[in-house]
N, C-alpha and C. Protein backbone atom coordinates (compact mmCIF):
# COMPACT_ATOMS: atom_id res chain seq x y z
N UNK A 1 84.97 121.17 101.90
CA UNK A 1 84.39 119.84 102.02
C UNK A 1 85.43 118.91 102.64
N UNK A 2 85.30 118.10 103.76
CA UNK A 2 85.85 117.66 104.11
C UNK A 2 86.15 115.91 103.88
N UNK A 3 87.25 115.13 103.91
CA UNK A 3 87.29 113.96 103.17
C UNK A 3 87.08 112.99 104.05
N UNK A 4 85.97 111.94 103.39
CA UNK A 4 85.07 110.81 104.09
C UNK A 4 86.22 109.80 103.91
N UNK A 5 85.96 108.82 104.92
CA UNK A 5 86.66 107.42 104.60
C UNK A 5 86.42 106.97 103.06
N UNK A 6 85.41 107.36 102.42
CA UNK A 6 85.18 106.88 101.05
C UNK A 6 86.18 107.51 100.17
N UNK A 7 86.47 108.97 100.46
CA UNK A 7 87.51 109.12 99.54
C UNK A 7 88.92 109.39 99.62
N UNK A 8 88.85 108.59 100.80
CA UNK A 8 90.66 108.80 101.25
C UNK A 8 90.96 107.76 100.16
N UNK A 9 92.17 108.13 99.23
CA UNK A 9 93.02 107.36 98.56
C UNK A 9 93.84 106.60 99.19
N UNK A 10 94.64 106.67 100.37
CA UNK A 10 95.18 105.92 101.09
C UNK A 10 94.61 104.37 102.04
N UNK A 11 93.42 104.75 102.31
CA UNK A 11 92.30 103.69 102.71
C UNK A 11 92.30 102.76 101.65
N UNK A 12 91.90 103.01 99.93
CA UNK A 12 91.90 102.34 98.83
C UNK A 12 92.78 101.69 98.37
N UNK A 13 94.20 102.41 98.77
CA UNK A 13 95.17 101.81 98.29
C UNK A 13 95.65 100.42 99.40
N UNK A 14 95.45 100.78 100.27
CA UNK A 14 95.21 99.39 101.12
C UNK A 14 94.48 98.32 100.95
N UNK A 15 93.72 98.72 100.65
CA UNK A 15 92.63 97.51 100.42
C UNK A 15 93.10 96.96 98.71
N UNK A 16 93.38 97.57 98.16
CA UNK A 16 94.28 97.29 96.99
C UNK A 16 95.04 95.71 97.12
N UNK A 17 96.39 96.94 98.33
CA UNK A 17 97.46 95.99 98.62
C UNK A 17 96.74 94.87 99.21
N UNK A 18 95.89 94.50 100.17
CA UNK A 18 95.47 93.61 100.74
C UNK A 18 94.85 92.84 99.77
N UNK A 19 94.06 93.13 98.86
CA UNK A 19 93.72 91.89 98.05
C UNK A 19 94.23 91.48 97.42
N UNK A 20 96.01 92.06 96.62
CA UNK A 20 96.59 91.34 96.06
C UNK A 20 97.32 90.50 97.19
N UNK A 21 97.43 90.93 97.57
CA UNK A 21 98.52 90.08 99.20
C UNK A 21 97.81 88.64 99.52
N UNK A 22 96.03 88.95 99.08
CA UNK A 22 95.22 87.55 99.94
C UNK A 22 95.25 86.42 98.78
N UNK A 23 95.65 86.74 97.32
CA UNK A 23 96.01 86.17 96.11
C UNK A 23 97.48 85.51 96.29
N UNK A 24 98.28 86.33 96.07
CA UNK A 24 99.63 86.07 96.01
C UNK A 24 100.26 86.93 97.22
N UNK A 25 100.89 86.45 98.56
CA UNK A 25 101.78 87.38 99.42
C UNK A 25 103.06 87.65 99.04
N UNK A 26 103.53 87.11 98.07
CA UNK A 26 104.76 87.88 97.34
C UNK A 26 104.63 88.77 96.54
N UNK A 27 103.61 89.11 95.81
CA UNK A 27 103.36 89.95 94.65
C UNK A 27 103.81 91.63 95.76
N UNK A 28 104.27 92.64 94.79
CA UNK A 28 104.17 93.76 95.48
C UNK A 28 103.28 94.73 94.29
N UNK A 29 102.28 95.67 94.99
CA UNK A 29 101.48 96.55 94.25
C UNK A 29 102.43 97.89 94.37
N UNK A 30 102.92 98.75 93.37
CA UNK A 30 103.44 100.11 93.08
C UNK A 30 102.43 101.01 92.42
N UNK A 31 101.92 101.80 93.51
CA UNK A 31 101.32 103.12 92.48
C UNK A 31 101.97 104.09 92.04
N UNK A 32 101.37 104.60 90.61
CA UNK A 32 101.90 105.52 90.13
C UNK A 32 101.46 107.18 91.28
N UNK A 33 102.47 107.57 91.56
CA UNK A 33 102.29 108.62 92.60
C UNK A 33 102.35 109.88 91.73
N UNK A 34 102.50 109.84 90.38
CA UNK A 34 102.35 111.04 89.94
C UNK A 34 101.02 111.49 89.77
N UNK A 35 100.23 110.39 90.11
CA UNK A 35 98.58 111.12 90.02
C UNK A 35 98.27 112.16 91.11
N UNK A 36 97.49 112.78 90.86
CA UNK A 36 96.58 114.35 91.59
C UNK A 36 96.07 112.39 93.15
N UNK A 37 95.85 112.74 94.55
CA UNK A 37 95.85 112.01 95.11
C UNK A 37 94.08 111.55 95.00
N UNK A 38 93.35 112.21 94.33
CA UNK A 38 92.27 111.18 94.30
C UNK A 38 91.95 110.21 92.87
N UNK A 39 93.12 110.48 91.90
CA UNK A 39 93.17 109.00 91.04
C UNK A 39 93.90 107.83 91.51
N UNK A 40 93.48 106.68 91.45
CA UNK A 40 94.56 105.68 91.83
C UNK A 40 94.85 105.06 90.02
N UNK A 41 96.34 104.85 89.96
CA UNK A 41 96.56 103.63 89.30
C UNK A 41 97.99 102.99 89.20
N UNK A 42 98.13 101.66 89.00
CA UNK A 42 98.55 101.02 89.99
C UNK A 42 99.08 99.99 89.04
N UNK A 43 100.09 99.51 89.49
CA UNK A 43 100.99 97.77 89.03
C UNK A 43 101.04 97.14 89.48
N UNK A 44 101.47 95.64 89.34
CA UNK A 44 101.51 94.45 90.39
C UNK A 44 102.53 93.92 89.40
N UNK A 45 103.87 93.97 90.75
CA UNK A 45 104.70 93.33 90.57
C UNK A 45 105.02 92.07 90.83
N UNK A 46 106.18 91.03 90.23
CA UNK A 46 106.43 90.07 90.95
C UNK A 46 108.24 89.98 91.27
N UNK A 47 108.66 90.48 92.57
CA UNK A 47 110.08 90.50 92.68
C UNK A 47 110.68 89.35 92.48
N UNK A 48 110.45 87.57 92.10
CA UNK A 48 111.50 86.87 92.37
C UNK A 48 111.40 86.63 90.82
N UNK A 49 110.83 87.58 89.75
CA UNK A 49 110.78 87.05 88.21
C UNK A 49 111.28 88.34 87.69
N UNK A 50 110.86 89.75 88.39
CA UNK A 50 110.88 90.51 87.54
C UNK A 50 109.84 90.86 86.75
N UNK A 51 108.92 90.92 86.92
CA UNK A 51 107.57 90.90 86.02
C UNK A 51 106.67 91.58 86.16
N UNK A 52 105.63 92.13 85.36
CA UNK A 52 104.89 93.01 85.84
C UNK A 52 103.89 92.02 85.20
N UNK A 53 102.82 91.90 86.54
CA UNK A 53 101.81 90.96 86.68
C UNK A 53 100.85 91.50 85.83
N UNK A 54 100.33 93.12 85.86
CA UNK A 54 99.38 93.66 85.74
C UNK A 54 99.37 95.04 85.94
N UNK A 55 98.78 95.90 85.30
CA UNK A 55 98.54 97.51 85.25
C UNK A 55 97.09 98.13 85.14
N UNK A 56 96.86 98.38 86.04
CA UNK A 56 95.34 99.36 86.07
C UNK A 56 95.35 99.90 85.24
N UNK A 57 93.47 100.53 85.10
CA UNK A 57 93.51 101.69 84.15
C UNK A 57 93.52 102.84 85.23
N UNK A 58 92.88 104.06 85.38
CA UNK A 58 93.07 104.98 86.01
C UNK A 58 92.27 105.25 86.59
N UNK A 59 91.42 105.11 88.21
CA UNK A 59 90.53 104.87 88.29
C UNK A 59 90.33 106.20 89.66
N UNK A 60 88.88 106.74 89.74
CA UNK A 60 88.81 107.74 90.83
C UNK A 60 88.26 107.06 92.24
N UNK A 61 89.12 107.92 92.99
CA UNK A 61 89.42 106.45 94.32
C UNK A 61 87.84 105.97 94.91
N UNK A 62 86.76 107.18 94.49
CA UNK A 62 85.66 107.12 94.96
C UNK A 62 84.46 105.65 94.10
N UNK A 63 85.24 105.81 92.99
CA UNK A 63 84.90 104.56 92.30
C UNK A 63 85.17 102.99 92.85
N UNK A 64 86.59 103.14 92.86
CA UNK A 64 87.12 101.72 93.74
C UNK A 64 86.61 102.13 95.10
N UNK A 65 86.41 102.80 95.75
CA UNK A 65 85.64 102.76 97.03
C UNK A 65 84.27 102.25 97.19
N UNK A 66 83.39 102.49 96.06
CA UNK A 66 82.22 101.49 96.09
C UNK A 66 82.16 100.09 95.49
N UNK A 67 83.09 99.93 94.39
CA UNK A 67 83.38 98.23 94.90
C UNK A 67 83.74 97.53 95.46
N UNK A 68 82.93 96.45 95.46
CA UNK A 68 82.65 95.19 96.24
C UNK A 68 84.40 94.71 97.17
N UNK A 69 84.45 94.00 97.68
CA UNK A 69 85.76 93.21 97.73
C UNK A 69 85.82 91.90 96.74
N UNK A 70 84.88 91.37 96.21
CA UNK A 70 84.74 90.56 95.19
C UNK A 70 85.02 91.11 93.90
N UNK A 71 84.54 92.38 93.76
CA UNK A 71 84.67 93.07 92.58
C UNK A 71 85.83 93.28 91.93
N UNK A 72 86.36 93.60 93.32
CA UNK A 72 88.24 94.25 93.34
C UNK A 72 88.97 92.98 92.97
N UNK A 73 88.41 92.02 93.87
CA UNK A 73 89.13 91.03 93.35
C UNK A 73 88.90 90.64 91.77
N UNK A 74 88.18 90.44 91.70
CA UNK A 74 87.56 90.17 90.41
C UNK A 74 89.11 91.25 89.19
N UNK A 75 88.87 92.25 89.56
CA UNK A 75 89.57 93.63 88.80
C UNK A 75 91.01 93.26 88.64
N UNK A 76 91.47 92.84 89.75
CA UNK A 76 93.25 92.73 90.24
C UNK A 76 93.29 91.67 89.30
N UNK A 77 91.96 90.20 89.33
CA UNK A 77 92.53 89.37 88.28
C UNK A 77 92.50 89.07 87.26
N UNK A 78 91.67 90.08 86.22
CA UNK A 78 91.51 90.91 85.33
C UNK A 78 92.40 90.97 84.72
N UNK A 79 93.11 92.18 85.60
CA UNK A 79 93.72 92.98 84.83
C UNK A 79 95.78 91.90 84.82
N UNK A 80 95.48 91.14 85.43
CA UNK A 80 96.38 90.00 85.40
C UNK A 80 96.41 89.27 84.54
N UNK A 81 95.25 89.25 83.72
CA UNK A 81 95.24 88.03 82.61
C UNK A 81 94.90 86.92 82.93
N UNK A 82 94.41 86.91 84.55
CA UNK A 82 93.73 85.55 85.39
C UNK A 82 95.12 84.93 85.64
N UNK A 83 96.76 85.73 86.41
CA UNK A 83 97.30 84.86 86.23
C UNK A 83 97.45 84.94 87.94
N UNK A 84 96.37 85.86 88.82
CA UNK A 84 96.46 85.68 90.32
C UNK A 84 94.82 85.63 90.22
């Protein structure tokens, strides 16, 4: 079976980075790379505090591939505590 734009993990993880970037452009997102490559999960850092903004739960990339860009957003500020 061959892999659709829907389940490239790398596509997801962009769009990741990009919506925290359209929130805050200093924040940096780190995934955990020890996952198998079709789980994503993920942190949001903040380099000029030291801080960890926020931590995903563990999510299959095909999942975050059918939400929204509102959704995601919605998720990133979530899982922030509403603090992006």
């Amino acid at each position: 079976m061959s892999e659709t734009k829907k389940d490239n993990y790398k596509t997801e993880r962009e769009r990741i980075r990009s919506t925290v970037r359209a929130k805050d452009r200093n924040l940096i997102v780190e995934f955990d790379d020890a996952r198998v490559p079709n789980w994503i999960k993920f942190r949001i850092d903040d380099p000029a505090t030291g801080a960890i903004i926020g931590v995903s739960g563990e999510e299959h990339v095909s999942v975050i591939a059918d939400w929204t860009e509102d959704h995601l957003a919605q998720y990133v500020s979530a899982i922030s505590n509403n603090r992006i």
